[in-house]
N, C-alpha and C. Protein backbone atom coordinates (compact mmCIF):
# COMPACT_ATOMS: atom_id res chain seq x y z
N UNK A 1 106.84 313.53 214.85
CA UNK A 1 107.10 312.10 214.91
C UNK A 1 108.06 311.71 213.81
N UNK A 2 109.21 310.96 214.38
CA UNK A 2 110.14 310.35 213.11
C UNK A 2 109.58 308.89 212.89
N UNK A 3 109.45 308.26 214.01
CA UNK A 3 108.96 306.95 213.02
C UNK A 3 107.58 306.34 214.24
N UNK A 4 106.97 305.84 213.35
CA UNK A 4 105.88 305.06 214.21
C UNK A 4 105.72 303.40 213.76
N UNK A 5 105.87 302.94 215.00
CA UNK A 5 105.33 301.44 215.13
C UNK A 5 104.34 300.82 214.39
N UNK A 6 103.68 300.37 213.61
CA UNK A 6 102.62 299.91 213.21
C UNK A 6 102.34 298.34 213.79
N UNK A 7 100.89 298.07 214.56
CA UNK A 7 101.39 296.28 214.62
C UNK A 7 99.98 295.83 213.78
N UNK A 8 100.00 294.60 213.05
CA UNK A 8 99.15 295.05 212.26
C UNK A 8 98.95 293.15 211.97
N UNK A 9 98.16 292.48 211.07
CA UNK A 9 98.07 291.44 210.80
C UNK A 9 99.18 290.54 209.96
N UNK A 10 99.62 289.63 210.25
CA UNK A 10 100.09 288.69 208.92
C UNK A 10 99.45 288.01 207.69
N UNK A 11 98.15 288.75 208.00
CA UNK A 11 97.36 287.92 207.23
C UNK A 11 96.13 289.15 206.50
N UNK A 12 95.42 288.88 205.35
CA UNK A 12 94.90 289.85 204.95
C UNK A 12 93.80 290.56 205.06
N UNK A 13 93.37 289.20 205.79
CA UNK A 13 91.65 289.22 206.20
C UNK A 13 90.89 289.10 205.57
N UNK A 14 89.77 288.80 205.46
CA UNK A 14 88.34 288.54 204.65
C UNK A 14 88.32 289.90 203.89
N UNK A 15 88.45 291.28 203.83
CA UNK A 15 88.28 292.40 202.80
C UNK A 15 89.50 292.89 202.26
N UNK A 16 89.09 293.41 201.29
CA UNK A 16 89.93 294.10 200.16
C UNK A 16 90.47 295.69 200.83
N UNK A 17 89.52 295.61 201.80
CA UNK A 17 90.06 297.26 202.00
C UNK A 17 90.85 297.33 203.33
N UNK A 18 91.42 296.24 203.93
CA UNK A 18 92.17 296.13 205.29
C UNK A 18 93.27 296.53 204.22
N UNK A 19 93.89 295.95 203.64
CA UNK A 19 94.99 295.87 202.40
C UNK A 19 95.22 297.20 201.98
N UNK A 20 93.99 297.68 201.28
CA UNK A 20 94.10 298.95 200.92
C UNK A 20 94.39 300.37 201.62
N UNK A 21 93.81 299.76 202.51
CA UNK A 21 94.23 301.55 203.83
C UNK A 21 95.58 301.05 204.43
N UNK A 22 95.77 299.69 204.69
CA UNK A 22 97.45 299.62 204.97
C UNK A 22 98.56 300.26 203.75
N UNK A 23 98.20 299.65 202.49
CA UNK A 23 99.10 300.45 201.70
C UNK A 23 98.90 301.83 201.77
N UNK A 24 97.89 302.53 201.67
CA UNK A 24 97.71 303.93 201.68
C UNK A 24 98.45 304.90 203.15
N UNK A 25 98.12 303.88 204.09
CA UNK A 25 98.84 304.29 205.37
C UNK A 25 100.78 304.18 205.12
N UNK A 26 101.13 303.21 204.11
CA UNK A 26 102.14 303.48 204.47
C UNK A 26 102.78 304.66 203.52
N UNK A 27 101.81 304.52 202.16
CA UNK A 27 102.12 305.73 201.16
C UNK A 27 101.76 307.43 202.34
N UNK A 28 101.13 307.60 203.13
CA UNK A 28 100.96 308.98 203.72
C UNK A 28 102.43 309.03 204.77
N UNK A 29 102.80 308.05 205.29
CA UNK A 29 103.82 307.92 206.54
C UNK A 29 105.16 308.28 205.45
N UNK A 30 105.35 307.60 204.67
CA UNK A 30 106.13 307.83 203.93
C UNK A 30 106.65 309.38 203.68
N UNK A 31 104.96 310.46 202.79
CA UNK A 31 104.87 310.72 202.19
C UNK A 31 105.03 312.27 203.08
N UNK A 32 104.66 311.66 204.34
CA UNK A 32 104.90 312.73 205.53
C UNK A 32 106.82 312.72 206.17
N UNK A 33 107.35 311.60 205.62
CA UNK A 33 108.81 311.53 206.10
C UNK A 33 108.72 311.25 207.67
N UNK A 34 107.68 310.43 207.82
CA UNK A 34 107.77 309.53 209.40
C UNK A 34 108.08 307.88 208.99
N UNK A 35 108.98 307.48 209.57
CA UNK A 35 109.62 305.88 209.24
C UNK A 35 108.89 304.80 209.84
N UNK A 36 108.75 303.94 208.89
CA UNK A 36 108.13 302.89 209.75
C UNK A 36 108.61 301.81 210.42
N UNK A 37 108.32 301.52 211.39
CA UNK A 37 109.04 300.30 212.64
C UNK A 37 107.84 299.36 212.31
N UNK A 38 107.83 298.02 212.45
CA UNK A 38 106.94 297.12 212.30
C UNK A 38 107.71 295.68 212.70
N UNK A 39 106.52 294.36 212.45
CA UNK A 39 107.26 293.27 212.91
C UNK A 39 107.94 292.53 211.58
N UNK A 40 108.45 293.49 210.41
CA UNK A 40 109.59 292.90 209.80
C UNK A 40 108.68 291.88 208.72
N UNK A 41 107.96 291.16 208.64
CA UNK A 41 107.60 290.47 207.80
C UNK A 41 107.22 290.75 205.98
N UNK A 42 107.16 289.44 205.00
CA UNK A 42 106.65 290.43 203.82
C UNK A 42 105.36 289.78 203.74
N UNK A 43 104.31 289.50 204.15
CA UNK A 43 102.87 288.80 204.34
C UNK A 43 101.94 289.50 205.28
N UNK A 44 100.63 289.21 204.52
CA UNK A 44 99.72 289.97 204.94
C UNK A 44 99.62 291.62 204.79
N UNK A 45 98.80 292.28 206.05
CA UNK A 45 99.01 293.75 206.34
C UNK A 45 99.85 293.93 206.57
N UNK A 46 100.89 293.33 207.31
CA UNK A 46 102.42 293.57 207.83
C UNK A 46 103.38 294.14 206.38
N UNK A 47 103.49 292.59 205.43
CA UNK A 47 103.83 293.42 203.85
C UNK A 47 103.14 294.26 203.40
N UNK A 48 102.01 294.50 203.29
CA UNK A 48 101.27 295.55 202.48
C UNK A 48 101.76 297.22 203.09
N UNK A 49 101.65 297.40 204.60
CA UNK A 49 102.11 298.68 205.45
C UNK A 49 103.45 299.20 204.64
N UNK A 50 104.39 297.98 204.57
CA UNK A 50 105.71 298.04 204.42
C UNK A 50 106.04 298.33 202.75
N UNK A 51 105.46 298.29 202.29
CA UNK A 51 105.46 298.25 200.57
C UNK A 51 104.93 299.46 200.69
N UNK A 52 104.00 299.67 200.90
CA UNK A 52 103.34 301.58 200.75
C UNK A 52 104.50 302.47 201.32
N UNK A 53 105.11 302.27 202.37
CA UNK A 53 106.26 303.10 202.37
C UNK A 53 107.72 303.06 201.67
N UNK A 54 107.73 301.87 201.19
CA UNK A 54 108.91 301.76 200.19
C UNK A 54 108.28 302.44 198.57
N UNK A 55 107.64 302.07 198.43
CA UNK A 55 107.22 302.13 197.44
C UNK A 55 107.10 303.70 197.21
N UNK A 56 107.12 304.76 198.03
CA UNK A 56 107.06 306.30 197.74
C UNK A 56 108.51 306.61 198.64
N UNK A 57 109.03 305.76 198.59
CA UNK A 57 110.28 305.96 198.78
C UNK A 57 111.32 306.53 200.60
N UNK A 58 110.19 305.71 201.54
CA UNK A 58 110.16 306.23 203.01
C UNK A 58 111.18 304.73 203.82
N UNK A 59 111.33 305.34 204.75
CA UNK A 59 112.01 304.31 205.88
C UNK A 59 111.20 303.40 206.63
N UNK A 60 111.59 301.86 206.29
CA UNK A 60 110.91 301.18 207.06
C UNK A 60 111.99 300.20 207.74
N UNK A 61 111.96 299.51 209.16
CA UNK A 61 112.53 299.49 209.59
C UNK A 61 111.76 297.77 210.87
N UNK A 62 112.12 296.59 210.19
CA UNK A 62 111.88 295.60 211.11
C UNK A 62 112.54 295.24 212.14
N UNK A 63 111.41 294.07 212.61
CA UNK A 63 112.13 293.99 213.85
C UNK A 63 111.44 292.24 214.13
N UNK A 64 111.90 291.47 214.12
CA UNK A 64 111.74 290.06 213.68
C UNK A 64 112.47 288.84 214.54
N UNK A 65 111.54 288.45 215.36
CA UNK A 65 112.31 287.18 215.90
C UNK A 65 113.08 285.74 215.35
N UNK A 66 113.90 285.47 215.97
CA UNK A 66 114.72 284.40 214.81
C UNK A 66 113.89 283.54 214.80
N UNK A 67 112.56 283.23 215.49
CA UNK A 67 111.98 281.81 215.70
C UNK A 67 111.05 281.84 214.39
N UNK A 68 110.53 283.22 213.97
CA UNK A 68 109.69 283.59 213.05
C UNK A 68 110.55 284.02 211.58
N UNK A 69 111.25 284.00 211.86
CA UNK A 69 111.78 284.37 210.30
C UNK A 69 111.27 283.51 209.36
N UNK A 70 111.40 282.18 209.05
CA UNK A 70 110.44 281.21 208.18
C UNK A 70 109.51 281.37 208.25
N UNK A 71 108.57 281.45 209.27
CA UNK A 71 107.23 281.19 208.84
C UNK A 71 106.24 282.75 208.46
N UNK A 72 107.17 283.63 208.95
CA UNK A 72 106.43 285.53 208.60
C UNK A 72 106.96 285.51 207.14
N UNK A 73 108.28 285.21 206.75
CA UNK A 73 109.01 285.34 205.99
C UNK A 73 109.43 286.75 205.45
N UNK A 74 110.78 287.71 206.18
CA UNK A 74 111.10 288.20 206.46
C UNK A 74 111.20 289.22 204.99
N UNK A 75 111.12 290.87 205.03
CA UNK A 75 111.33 291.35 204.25
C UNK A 75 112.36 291.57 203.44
N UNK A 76 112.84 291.82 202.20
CA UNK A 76 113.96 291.73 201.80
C UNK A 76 114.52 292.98 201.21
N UNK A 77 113.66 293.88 201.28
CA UNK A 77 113.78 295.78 200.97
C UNK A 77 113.84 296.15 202.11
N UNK A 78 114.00 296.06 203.01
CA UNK A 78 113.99 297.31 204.38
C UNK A 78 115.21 298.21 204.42
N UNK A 79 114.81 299.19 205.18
CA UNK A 79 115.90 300.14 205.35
C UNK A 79 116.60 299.27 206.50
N UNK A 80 116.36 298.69 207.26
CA UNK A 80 117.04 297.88 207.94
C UNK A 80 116.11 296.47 208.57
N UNK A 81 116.83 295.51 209.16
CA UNK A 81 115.57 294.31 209.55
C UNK A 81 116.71 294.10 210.85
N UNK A 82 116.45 294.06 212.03
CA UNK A 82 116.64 294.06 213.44
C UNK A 82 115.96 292.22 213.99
N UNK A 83 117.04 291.70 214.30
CA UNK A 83 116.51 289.96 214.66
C UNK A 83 116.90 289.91 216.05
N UNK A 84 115.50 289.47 216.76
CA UNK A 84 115.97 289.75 218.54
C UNK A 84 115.21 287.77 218.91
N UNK A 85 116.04 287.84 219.83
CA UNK A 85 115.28 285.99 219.81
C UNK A 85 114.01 285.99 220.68
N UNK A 86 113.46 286.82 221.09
CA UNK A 86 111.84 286.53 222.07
C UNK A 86 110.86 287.81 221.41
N UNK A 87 109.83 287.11 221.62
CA UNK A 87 108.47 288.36 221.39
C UNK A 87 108.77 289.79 222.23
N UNK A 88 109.02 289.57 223.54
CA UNK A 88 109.55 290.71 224.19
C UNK A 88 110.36 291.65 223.94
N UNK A 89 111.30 291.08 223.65
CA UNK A 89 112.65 291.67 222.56
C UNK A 89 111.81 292.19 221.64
N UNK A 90 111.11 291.75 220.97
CA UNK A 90 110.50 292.38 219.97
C UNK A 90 109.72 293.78 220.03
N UNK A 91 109.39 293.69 221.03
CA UNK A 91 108.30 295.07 221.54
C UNK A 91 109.58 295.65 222.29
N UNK A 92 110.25 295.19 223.01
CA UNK A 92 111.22 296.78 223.29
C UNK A 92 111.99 297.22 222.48
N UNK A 93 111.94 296.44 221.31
CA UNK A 93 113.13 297.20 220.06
C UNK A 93 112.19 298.41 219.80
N UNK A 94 111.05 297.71 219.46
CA UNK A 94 110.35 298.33 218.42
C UNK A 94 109.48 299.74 218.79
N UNK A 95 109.43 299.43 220.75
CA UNK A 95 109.20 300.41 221.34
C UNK A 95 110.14 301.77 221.30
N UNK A 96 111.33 301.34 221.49
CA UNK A 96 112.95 301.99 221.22
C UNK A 96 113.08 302.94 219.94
N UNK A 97 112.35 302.36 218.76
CA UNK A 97 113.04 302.89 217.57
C UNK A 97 111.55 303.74 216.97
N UNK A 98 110.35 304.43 218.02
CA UNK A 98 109.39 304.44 217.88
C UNK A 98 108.98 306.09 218.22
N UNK A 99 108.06 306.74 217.66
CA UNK A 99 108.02 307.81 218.47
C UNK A 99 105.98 307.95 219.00
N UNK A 100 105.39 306.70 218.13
CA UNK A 100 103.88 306.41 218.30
C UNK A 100 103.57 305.49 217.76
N UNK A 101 102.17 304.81 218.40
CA UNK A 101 102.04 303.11 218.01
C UNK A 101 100.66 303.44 217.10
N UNK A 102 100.45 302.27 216.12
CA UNK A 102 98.85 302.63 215.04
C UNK A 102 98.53 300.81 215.31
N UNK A 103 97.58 301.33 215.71
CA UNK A 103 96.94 299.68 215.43
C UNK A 103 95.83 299.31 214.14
N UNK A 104 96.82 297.94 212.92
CA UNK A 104 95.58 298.11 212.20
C UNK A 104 95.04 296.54 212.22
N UNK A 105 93.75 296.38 211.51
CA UNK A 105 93.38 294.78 211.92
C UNK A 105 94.14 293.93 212.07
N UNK A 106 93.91 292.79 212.89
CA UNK A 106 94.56 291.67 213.14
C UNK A 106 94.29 291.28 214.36
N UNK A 107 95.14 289.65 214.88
CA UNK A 107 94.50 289.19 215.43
C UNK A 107 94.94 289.34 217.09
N UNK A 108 95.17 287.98 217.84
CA UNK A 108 95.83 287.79 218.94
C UNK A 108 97.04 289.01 219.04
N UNK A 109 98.34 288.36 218.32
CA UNK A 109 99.50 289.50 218.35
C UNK A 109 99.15 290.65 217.91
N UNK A 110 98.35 291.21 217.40
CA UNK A 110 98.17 292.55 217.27
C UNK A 110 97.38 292.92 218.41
N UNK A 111 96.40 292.14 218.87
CA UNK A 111 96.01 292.80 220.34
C UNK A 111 97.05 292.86 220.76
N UNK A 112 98.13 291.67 221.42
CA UNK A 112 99.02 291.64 222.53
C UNK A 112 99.57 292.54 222.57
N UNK A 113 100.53 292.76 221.73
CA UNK A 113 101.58 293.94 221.33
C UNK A 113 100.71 295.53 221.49
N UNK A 114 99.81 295.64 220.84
CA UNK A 114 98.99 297.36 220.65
C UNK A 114 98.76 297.24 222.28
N UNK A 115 97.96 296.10 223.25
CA UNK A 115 97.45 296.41 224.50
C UNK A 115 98.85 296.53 225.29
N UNK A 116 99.98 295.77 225.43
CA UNK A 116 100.75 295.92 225.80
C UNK A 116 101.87 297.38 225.70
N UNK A 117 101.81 297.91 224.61
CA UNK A 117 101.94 299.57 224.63
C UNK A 117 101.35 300.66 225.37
N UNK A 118 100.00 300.39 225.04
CA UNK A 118 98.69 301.26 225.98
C UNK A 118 99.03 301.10 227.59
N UNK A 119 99.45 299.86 227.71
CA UNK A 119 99.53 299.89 229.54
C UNK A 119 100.93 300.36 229.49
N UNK A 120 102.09 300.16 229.13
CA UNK A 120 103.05 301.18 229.30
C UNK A 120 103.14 302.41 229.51
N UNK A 121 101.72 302.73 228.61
CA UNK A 121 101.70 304.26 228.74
C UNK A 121 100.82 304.67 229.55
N UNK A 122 99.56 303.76 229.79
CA UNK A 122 98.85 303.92 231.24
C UNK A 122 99.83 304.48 232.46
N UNK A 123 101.09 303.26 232.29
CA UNK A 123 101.74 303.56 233.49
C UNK A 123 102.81 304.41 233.51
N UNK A 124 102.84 305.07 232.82
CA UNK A 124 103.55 305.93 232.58
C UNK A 124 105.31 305.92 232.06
N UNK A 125 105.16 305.00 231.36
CA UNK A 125 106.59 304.25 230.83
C UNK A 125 106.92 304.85 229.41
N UNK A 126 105.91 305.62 229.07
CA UNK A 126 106.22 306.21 227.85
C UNK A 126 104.93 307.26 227.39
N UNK A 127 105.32 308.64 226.92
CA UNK A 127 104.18 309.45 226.84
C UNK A 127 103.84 309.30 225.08
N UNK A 128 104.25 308.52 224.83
CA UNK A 128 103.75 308.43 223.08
C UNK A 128 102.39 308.14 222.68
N UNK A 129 101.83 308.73 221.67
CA UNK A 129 100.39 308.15 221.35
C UNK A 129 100.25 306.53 220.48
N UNK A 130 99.57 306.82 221.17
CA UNK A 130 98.47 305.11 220.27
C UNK A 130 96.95 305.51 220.20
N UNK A 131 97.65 304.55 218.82
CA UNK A 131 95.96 304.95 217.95
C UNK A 131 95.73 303.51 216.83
N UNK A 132 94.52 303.69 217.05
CA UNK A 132 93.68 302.82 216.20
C UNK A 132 93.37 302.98 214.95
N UNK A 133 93.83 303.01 213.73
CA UNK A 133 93.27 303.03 212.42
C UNK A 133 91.85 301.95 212.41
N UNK A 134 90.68 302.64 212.22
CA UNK A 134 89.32 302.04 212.70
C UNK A 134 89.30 301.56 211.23
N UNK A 135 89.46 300.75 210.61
CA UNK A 135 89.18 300.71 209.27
C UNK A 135 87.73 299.57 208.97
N UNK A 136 86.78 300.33 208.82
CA UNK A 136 85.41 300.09 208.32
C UNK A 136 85.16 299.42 209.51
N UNK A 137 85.18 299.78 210.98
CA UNK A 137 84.77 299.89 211.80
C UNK A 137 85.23 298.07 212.56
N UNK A 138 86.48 298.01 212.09
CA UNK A 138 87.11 296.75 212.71
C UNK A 138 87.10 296.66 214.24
N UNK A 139 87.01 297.74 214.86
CA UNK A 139 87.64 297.77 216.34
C UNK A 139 86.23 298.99 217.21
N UNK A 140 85.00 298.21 216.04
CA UNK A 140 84.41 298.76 216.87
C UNK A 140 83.69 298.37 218.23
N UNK A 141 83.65 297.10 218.37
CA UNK A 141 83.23 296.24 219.53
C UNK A 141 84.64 296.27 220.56
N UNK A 142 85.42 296.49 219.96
CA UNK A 142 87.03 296.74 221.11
C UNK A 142 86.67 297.66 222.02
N UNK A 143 86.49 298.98 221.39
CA UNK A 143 86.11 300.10 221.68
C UNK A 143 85.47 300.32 222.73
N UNK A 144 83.59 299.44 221.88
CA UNK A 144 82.72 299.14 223.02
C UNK A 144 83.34 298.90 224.65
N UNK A 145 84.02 297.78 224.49
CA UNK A 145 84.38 296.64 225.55
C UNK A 145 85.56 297.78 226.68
N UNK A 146 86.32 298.53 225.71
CA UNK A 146 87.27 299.62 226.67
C UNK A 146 86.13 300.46 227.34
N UNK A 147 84.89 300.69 227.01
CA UNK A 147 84.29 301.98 227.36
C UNK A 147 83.68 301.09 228.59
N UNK A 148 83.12 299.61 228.17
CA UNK A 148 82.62 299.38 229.60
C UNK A 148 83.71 298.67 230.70
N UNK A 149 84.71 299.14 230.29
CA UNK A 149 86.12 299.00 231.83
C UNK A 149 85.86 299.70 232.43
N UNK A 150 85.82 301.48 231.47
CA UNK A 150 85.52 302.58 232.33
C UNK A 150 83.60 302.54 233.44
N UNK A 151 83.23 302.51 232.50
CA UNK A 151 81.53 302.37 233.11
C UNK A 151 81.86 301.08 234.44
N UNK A 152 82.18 300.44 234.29
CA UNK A 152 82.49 299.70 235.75
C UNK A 152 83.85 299.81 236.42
N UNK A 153 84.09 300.61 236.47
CA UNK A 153 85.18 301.04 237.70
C UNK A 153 86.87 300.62 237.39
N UNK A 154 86.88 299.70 236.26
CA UNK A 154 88.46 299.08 235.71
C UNK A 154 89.42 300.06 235.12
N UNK A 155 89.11 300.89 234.72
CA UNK A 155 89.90 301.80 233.90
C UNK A 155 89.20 303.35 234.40
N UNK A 156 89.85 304.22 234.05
CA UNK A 156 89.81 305.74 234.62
C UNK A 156 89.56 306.58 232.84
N UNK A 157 88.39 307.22 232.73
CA UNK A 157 88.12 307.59 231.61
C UNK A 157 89.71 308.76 230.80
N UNK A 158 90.10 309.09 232.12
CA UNK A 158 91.66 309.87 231.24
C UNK A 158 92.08 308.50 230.41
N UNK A 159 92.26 307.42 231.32
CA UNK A 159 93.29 306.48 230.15
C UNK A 159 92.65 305.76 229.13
N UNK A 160 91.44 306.02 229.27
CA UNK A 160 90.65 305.49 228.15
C UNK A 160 91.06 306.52 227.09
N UNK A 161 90.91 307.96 227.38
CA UNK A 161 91.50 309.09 226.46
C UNK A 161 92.44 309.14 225.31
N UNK A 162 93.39 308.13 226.47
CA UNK A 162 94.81 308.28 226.07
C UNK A 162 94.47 308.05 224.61
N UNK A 163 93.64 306.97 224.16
CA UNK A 163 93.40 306.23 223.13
C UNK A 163 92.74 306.78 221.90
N UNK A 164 94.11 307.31 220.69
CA UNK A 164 93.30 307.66 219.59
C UNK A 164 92.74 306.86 218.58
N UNK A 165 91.60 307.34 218.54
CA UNK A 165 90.62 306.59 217.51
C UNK A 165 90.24 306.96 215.91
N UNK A 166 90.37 306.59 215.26
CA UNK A 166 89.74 307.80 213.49
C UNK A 166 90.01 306.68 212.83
N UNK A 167 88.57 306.30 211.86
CA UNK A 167 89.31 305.77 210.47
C UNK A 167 89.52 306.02 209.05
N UNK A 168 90.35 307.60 209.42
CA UNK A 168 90.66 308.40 208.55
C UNK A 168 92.41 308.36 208.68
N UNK A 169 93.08 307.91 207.91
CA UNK A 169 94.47 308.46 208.32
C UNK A 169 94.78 309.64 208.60
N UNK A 170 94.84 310.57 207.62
CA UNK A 170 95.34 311.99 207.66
C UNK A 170 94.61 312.45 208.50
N UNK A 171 93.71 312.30 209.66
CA UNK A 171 93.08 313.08 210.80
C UNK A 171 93.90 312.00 211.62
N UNK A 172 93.92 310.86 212.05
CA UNK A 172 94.64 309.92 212.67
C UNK A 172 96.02 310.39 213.39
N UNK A 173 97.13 310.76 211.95
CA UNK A 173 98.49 311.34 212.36
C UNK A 173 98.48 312.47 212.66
N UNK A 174 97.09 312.92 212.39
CA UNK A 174 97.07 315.00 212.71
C UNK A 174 96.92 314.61 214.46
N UNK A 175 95.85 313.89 214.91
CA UNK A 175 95.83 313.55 216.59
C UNK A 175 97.01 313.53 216.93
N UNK A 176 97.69 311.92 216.17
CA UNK A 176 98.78 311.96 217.00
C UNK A 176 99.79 312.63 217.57
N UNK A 177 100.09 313.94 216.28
CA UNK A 177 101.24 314.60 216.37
C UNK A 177 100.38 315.69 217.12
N UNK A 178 99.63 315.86 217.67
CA UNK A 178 99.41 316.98 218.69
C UNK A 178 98.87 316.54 220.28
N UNK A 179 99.19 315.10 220.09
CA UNK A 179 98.51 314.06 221.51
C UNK A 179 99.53 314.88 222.66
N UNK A 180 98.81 314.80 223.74
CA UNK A 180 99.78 315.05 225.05
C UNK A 180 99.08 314.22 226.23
N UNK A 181 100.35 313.69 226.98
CA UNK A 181 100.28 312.31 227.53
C UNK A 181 99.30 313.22 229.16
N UNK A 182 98.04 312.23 229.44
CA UNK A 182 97.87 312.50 230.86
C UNK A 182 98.93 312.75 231.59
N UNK A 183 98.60 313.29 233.18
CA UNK A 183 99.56 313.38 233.97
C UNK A 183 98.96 312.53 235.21
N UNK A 184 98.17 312.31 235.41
CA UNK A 184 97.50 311.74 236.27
C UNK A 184 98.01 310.11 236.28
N UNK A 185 97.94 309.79 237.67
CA UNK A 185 98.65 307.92 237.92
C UNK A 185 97.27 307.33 237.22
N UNK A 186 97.64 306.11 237.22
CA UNK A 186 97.19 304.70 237.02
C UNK A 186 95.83 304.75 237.72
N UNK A 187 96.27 304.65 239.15
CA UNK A 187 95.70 304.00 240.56
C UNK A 187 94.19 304.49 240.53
N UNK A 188 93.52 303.66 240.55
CA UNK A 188 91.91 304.08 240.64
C UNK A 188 91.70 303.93 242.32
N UNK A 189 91.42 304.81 242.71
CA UNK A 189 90.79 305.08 244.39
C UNK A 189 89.52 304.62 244.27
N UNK A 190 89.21 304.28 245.94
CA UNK A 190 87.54 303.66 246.21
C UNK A 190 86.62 305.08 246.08
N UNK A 191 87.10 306.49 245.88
CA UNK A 191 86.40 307.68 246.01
C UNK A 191 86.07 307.36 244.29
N UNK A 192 87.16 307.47 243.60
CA UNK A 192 86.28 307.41 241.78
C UNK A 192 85.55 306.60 241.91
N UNK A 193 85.30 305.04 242.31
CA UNK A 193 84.15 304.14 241.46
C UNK A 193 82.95 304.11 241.78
């Protein structure tokens, strides 16, 4: 992997340690010489990701809508900052300049964006991994809620698969870099449910 996506919060959250495994995540990405793509901002987890990889001296690389530039308030160290005018734009840059997605806490847009990857790759629009940095068990009711798509007939336990889980980094990027994409469609038949 040369660079991975991170989508992650603007905000820091109620603990000290969302903060802390983002910086540490970006000090290992760095530290491994994989670049980081993100949504460009210097606030919250979004800055914190982005500072751990500058800060040991790695590539990070935004990607920032013009509508948001004031209010994310845009980084001013990047190896580069990419300004596209829609949210959409935003996820195909960032899809583009990407070789795997990490999801770490946050809220609405970090669902949108992380779920909106996963079904790309459901559908076969891209064989890259996504994964969840579980940090102190943020995404453990997510989890839950994916497993009962599968248990009632919505989802197909391969594409539940697809989905790496650890809230360990260094086992996290060890998955990723050895993930291999299903081959199997989407389409759930009336014979599976």
């Amino acid at each position: 992997m040369k660079r991975v996506t991170v989508f992650c919060g603007s905000s820091f959250g109620t603990d000290e340690i969302y903060k802390t495994q983002a910086i540490l995540l970006g000090n290992k990405l760095a530290e491994e010489n994989i670049g980081l793509v993100y949504g460009g901002a210097n606030v919250g987890l979004m800055g914190a990701v982005a500072d751990g990889v500058l800060e040991k001296g790695g590539e990070v690389f935004g990607v920032l809508p013009n509508f948001l530039r004031s209010k994310e308030i845009a980084h001013d160290h990047l190896t580069e900052l990419f300004l596209v005018e829609t949210m959409h734009e935003r996820k195909t840059k960032m899809n583009d300049l990407c070789d795997g997605v990490i999801a770490l806490p946050g809220g609405f847009g970090t669902l949108e964006e992380f779920f909106e990857m996963l079904t790309w790759a459901q559908l076969g629009l891209h064989k890259k991994p996504i994964a969840i940095l579980n940090i102190d068990g943020f995404y453990d009711s997510l989890i839950t809620f994916i497993q009962t798509t599968v248990d009632k007939g919505f989802l197909k336990q391969v594409n539940q698969d697809m989905l790496i889980v650890s809230d360990n980094i260094e086992e996290l990027l060890d998955k990723m870099k050895n993930y291999e994409a299903p081959t199997v469609g989407k389409w759930i038949t009336k014979e599976e449910v």
